[in-house]
C-alpha atoms as a PDB file:
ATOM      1  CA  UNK A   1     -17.525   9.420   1.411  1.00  0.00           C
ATOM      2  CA  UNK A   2     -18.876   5.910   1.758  1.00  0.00           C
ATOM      3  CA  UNK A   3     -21.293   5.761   4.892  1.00  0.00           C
ATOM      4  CA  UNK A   4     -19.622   1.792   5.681  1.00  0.00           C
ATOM      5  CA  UNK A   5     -16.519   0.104   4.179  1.00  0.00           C
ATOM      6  CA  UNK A   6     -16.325  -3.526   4.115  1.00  0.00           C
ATOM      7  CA  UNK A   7     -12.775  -5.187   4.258  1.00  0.00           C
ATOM      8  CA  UNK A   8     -12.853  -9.207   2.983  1.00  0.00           C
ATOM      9  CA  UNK A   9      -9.237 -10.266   4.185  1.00  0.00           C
ATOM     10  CA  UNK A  10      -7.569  -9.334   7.452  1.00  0.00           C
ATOM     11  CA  UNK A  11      -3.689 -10.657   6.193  1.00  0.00           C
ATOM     12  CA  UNK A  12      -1.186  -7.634   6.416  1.00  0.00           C
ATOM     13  CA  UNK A  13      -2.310  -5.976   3.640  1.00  0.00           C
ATOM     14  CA  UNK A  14      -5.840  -5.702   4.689  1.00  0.00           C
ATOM     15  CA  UNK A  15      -4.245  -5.151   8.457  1.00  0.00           C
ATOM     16  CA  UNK A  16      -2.961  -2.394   7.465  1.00  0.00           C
ATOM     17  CA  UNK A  17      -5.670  -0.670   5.858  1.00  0.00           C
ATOM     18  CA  UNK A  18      -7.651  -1.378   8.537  1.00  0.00           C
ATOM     19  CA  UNK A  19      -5.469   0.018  10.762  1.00  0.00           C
ATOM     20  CA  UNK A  20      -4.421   3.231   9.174  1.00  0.00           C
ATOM     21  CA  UNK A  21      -8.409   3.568   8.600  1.00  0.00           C
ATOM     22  CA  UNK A  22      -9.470   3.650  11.614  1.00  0.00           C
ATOM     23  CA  UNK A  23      -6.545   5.573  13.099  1.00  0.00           C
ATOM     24  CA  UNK A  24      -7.684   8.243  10.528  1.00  0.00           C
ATOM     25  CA  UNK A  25     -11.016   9.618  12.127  1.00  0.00           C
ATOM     26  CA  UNK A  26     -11.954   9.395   8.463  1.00  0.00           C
ATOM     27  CA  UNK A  27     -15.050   7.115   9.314  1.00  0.00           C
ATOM     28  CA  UNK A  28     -16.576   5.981  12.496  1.00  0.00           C
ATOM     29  CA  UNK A  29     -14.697   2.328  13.471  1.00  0.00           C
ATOM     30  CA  UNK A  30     -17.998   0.370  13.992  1.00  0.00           C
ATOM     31  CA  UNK A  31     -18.805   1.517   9.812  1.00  0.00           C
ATOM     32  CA  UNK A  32     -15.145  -0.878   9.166  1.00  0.00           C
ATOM     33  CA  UNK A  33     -16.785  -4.014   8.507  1.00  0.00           C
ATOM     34  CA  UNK A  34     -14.546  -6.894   8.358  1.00  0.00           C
ATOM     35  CA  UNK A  35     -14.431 -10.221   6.848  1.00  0.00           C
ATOM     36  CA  UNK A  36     -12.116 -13.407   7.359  1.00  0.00           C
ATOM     37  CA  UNK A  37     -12.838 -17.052   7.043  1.00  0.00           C
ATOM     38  CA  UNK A  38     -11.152 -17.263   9.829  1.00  0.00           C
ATOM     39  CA  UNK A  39     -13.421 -15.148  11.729  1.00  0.00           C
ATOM     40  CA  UNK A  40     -10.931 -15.139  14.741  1.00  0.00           C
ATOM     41  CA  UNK A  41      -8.688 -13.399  13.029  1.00  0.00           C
ATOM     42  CA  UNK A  42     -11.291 -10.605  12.227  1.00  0.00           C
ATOM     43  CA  UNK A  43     -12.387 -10.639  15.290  1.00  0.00           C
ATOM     44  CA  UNK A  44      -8.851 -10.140  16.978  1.00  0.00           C
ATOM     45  CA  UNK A  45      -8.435  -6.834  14.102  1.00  0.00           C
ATOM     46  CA  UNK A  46     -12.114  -5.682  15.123  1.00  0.00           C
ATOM     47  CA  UNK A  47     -10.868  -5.847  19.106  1.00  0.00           C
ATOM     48  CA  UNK A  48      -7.806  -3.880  18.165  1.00  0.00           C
ATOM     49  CA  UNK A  49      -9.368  -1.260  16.064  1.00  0.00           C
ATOM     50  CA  UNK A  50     -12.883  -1.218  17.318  1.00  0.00           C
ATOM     51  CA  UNK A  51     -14.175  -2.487  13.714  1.00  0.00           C
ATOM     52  CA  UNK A  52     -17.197  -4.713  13.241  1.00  0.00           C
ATOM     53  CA  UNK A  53     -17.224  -8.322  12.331  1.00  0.00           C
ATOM     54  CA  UNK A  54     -19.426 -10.285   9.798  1.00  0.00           C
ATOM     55  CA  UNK A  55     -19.616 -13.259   9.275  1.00  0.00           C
ATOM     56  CA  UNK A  56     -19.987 -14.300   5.781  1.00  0.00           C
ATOM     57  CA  UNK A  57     -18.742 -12.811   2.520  1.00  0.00           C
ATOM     58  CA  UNK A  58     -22.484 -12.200   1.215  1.00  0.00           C
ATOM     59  CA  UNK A  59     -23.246 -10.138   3.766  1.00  0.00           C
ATOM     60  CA  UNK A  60     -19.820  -7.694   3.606  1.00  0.00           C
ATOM     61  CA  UNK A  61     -21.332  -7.395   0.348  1.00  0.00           C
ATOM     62  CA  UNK A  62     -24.506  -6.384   1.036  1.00  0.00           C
ATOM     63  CA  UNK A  63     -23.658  -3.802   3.720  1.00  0.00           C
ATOM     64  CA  UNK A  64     -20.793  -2.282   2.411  1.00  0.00           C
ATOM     65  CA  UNK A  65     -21.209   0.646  -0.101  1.00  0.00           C
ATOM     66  CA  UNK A  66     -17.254   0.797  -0.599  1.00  0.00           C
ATOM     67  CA  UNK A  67     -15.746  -3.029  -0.770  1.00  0.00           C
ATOM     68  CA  UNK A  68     -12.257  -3.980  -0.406  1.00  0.00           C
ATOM     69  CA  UNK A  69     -10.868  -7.129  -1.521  1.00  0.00           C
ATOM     70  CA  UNK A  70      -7.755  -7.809   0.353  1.00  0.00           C
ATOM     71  CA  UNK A  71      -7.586 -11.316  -0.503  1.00  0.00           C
ATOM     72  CA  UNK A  72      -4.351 -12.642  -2.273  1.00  0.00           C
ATOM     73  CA  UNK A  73      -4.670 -12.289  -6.164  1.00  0.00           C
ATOM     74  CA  UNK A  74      -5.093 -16.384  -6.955  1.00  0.00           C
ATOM     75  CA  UNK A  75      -8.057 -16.159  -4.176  1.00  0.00           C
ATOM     76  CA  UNK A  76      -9.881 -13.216  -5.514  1.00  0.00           C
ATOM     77  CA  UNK A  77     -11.515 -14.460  -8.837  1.00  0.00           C
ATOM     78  CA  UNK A  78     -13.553 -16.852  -6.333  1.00  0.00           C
ATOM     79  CA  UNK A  79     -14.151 -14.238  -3.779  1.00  0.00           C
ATOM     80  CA  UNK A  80     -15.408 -12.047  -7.027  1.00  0.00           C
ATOM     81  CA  UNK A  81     -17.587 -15.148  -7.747  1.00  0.00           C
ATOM     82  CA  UNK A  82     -19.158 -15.179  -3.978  1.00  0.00           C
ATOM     83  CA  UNK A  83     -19.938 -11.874  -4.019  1.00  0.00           C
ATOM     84  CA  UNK A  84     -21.311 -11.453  -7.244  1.00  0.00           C
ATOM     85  CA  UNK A  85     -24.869 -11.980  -6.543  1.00  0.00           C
ATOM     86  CA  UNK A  86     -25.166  -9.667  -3.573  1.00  0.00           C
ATOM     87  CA  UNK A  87     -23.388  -6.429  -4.748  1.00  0.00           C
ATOM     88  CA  UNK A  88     -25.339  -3.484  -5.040  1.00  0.00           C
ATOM     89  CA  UNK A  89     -25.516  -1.210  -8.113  1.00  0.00           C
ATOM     90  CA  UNK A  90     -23.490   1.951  -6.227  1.00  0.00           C
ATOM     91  CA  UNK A  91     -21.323  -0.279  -4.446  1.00  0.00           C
ATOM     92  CA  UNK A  92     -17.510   0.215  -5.376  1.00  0.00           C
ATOM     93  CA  UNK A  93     -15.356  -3.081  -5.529  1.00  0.00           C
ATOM     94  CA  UNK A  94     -11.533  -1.743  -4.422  1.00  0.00           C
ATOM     95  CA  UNK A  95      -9.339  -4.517  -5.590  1.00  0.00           C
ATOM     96  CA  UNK A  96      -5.579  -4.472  -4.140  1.00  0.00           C
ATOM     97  CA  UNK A  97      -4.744  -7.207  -5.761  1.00  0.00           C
ATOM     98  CA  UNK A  98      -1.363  -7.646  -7.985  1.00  0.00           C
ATOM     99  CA  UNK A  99      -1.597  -8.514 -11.251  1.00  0.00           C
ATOM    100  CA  UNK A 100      -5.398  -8.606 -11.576  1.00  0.00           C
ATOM    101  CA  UNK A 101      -6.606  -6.212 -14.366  1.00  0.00           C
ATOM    102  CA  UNK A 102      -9.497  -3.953 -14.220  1.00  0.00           C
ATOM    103  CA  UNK A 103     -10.690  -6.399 -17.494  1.00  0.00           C
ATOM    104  CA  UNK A 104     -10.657  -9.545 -15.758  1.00  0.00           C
ATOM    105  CA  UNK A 105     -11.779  -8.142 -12.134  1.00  0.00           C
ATOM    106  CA  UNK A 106     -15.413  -7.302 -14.434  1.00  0.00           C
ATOM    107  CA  UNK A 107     -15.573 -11.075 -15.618  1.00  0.00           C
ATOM    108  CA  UNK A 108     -16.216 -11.970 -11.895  1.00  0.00           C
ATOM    109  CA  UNK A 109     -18.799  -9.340 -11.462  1.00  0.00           C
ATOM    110  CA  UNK A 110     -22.286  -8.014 -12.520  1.00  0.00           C
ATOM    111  CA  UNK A 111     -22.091  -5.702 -15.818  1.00  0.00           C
ATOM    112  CA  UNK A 112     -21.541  -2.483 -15.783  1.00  0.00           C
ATOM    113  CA  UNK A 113     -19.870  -2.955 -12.042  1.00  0.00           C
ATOM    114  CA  UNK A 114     -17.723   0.020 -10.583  1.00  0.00           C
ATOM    115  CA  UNK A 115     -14.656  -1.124  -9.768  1.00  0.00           C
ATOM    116  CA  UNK A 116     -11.226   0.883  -8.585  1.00  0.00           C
ATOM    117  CA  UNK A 117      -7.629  -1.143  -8.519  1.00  0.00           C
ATOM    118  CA  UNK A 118      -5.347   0.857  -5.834  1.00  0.00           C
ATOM    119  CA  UNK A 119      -1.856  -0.809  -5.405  1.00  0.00           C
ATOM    120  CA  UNK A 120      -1.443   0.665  -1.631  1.00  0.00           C
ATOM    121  CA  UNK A 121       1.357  -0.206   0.464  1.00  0.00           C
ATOM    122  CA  UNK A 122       2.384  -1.613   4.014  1.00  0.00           C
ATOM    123  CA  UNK A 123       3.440   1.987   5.945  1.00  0.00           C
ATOM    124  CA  UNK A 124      -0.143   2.538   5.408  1.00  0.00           C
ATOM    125  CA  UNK A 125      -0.599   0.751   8.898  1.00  0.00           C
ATOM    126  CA  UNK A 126       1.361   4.326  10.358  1.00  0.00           C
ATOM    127  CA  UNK A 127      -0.296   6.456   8.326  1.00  0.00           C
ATOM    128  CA  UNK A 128       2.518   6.629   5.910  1.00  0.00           C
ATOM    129  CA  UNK A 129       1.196   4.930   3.060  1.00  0.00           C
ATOM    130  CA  UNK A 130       1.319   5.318  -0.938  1.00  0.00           C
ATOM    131  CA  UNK A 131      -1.607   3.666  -3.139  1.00  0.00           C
ATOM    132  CA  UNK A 132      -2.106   4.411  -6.796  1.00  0.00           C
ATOM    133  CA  UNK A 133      -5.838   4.483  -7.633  1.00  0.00           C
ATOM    134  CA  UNK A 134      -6.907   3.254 -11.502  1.00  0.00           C
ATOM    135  CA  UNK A 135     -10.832   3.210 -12.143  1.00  0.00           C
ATOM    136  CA  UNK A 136     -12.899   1.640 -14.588  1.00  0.00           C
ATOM    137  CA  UNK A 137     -15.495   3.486 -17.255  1.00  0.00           C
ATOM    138  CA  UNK A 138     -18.255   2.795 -14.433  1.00  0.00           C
ATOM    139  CA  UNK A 139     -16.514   4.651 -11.382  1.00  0.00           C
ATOM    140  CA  UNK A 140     -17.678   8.646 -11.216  1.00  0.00           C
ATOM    141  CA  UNK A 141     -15.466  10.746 -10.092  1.00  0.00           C
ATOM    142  CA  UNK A 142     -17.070  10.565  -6.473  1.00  0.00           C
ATOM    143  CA  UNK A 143     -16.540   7.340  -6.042  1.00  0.00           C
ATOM    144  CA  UNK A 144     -12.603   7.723  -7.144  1.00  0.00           C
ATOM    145  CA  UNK A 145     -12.509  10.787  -4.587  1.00  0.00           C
ATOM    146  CA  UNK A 146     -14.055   8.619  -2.102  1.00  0.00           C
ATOM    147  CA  UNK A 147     -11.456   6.205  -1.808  1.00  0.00           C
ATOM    148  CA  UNK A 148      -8.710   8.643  -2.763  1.00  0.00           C
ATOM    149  CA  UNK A 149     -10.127  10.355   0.428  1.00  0.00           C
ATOM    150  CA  UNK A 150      -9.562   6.503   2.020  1.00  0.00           C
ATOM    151  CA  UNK A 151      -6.270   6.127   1.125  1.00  0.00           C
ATOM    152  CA  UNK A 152      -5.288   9.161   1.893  1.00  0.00           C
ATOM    153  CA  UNK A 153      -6.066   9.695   5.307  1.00  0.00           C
ATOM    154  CA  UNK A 154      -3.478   7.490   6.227  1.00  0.00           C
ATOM    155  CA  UNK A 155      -0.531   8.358   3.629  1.00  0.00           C
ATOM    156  CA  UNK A 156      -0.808   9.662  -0.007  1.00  0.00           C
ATOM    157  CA  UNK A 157      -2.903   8.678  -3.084  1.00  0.00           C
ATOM    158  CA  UNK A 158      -2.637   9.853  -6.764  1.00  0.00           C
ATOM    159  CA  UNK A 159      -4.645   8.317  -9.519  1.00  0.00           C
ATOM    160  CA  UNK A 160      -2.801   6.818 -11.997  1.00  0.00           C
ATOM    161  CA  UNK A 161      -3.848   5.120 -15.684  1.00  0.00           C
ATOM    162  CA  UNK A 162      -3.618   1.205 -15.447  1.00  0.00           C
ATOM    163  CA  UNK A 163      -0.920   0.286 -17.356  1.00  0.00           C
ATOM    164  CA  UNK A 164       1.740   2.287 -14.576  1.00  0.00           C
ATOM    165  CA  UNK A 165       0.470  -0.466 -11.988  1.00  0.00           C
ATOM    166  CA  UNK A 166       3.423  -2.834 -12.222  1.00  0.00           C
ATOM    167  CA  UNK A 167       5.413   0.135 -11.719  1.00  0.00           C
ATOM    168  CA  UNK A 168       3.614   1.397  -9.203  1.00  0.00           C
ATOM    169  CA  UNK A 169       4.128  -2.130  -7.578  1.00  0.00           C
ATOM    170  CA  UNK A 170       7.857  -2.016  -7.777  1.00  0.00           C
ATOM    171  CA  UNK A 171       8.749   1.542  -6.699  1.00  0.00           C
ATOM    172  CA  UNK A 172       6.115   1.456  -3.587  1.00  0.00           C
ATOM    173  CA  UNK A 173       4.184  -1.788  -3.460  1.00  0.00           C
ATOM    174  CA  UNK A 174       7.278  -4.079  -2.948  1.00  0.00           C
ATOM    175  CA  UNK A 175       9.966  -0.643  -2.050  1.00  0.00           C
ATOM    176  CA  UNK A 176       9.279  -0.942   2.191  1.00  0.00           C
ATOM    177  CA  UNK A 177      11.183  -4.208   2.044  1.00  0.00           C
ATOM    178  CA  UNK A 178      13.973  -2.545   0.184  1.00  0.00           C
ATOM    179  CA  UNK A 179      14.218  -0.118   2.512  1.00  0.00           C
ATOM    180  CA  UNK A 180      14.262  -1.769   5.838  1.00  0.00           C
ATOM    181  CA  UNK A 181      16.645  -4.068   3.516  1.00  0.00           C
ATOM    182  CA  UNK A 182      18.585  -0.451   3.560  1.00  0.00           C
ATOM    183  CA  UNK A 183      18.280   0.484   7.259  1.00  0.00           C
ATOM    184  CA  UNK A 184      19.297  -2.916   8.548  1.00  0.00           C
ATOM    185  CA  UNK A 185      22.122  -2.535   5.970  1.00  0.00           C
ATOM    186  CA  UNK A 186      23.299   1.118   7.557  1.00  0.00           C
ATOM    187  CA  UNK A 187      22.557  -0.550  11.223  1.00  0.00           C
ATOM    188  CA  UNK A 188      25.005  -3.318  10.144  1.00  0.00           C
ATOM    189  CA  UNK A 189      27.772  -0.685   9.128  1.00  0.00           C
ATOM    190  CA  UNK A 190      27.155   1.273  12.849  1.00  0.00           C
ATOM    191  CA  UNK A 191      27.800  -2.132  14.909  1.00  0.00           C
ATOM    192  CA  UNK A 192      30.830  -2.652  12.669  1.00  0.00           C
ATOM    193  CA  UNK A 193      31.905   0.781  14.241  1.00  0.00           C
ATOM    194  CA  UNK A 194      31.284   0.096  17.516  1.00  0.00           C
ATOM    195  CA  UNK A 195      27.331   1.526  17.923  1.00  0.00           C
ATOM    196  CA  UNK A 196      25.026  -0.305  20.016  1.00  0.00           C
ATOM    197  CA  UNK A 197      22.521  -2.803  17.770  1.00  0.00           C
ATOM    198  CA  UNK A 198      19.295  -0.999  19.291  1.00  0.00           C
ATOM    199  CA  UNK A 199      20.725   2.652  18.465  1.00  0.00           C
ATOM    200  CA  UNK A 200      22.360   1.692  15.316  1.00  0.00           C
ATOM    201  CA  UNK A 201      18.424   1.265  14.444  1.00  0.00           C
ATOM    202  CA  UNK A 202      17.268   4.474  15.571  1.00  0.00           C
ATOM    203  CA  UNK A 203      19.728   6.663  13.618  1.00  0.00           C
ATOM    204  CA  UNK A 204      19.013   4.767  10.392  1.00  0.00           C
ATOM    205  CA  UNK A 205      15.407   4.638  10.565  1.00  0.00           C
ATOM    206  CA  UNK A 206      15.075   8.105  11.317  1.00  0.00           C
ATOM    207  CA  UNK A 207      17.674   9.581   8.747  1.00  0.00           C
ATOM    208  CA  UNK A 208      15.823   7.331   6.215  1.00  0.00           C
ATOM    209  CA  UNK A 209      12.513   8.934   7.169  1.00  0.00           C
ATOM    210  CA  UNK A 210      14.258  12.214   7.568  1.00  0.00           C
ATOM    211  CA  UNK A 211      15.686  12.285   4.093  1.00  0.00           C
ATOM    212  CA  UNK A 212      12.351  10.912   2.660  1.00  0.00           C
ATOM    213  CA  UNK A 213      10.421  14.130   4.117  1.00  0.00           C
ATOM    214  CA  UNK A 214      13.341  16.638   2.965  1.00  0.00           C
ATOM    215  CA  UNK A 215      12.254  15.166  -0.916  1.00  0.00           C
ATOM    216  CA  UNK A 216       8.934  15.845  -0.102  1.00  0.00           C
ATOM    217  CA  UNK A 217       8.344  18.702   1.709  1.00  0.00           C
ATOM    218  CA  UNK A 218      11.561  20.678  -0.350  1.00  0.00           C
ATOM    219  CA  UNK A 219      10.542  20.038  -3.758  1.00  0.00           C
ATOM    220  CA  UNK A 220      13.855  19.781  -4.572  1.00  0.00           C
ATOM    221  CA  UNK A 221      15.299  17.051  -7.293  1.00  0.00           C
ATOM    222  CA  UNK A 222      17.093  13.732  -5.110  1.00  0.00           C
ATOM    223  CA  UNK A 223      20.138  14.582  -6.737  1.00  0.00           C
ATOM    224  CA  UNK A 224      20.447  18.147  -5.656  1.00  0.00           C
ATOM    225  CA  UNK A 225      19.891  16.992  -2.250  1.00  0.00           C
ATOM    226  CA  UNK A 226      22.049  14.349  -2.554  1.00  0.00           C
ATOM    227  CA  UNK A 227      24.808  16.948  -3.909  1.00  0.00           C
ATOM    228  CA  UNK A 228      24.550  19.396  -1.017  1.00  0.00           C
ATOM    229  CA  UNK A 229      25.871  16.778   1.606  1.00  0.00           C
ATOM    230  CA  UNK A 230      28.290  16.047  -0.216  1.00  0.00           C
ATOM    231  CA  UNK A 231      30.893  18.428   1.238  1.00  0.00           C
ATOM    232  CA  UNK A 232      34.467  18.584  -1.159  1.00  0.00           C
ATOM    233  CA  UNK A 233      36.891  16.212   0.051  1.00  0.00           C
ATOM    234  CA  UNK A 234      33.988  14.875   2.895  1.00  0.00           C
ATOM    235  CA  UNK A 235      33.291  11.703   4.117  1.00  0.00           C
ATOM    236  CA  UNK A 236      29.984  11.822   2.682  1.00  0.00           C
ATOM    237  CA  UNK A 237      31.090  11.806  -0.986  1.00  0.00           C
ATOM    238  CA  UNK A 238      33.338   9.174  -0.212  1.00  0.00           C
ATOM    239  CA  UNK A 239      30.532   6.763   0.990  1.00  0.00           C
ATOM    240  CA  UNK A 240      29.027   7.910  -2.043  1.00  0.00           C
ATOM    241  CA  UNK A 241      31.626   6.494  -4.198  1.00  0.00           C
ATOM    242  CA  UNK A 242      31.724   2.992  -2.533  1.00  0.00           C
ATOM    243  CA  UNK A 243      28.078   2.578  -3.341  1.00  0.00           C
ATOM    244  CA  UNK A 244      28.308   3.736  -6.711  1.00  0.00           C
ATOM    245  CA  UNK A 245      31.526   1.247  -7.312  1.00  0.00           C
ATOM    246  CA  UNK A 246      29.128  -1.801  -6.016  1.00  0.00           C
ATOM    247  CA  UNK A 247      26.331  -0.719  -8.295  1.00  0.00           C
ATOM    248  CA  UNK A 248      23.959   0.629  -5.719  1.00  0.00           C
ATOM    249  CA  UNK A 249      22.033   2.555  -8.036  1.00  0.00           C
ATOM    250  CA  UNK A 250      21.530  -0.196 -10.852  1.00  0.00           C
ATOM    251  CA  UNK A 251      20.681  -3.143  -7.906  1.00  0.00           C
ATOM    252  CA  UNK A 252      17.394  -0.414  -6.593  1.00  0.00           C
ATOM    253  CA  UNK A 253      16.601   0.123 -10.215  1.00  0.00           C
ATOM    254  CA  UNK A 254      16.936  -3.953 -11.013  1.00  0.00           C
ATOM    255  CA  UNK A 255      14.939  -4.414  -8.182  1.00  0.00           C
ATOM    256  CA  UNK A 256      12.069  -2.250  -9.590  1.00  0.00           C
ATOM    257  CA  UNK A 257      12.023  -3.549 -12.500  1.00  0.00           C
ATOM    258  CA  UNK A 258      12.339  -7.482 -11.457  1.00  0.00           C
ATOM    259  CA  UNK A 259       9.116  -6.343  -9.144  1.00  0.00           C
ATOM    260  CA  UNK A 260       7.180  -4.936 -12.377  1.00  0.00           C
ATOM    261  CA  UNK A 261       8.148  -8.010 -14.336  1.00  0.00           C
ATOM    262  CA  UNK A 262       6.253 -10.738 -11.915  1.00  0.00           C
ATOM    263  CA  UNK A 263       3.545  -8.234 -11.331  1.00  0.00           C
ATOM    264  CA  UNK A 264       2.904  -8.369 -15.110  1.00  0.00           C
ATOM    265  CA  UNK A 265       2.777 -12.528 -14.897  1.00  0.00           C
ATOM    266  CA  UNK A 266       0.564 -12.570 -11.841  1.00  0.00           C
END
């Protein structure tokens, strides 16, 4: 495991990581090194967390021996270029950025540079995320179990080849916003019935995470699951049918793929 982990960007993203990393017990908070050019907004995630702040991107460099680059993907080829010059020869560059291959990330950096793309996710900041993890040639297996172990201690990780990013991105990168797109949906239906707007909430956010865990932890297929609520005759199989008849299944799928697509063009 990497003795310090720098962080360059503190949006929600990096938040998040930051967050669910320190939460973890995984590494000592003062070892999070953050970095913002807007070092008040570091310093307000470092007060929070009980990270440390530095104050220029050279020097995350230079004391980090794991880097993450949680800067949006049109600012990261510059951060790349700031950085350059003070990266070590064992220090892994972790690059969450969309639609930035492993390829171009090594343009922006010394030769023979390790670098790891992970497409994590937002739930990360509850311990709850998913991240996909896709090394270059240059990354040992150490350092890709040292930041599997990272984004893992607060959610899951799998490695996955490169070219499964953009899906990656569409069924977990962009998926939370589906979701709570889902439970505000089911809260809408409650109120229509007469529940209370705060309680409506509560029962769809916790049969969401409820049903998510029962796919997990069972091992069973979605659809088998899906099957055994569905008594004969029940109201279950009924609300079934209504999605199906507005194309529930198709719009989740669309929205995957419409995710992948601008992933690809990023």
């Amino acid at each position: 495991m990497f003795k310090t982990i720098g962080i360059c960007g503190t949006g929600n993203m990096g938040r998040a990581i930051v967050k669910g990393l320190a939460a973890s017990g995984l590494i000592e908070p003062g070892n999070i090194l953050l970095y913002n050019i807007h070092s008040a907004k570091a310093q307000a995630l470092a007060d929070e967390t009980g990270a440390s702040v530095v104050y220029s991107a050279a020097e995350l460099a230079e004391r980090s021996q794991g880097l993450i680059m949680a800067v949006k993907p049109h600012i990261l080829p510059s951060s790349l270029e700031e950085v350059r010059g003070c990266v070590k020869e064992d220090t892994v560059i972790i690059s969450i950025a969309a639609g930035l291959t492993l390829d171009r990330l090594a343009g922006c950096l010394p030769e023979k540079a390790k670098i790891i793309r992970v497409m994590p996710n937002t739930p990360s900041m509850v311990g709850e995320g998913m991240a996909s993890v896709s090394p270059n040639a240059y990354a040992t297996e150490e350092d890709v179990q040292a930041v599997l172990d990272i984004f893992r201690s607060f959610g899951k990780a799998e490695i996955m080849e490169e070219r499964l990013i953009d899906a990656v991105c569409g069924v977990s990168g962009s998926a939370p916003a589906y979701v709570y797109m889902f439970i505000e949906a089911l809260a809408d239906g409650a109120v229509l019935e007469g529940m209370p707007r705060h309680t409506a909430y509560t029962f769809a956010a916790q049969t969401v995470l409820g049903a998510a865990k029962m796919v997990l932890e069972s091992g069973m297929h979605p659809g088998k699951l899906k099957d055994d609520v569905c008594s004969p005759g029940g109201t279950t199989i009924e609300a079934v049918l209504a999605l199906e008849q507005r194309g529930f299944r198709a719009a989740v799928a669309e929205a995957v793929i419409a995710s992948a697509e601008k992933n690809k063009t990023m």
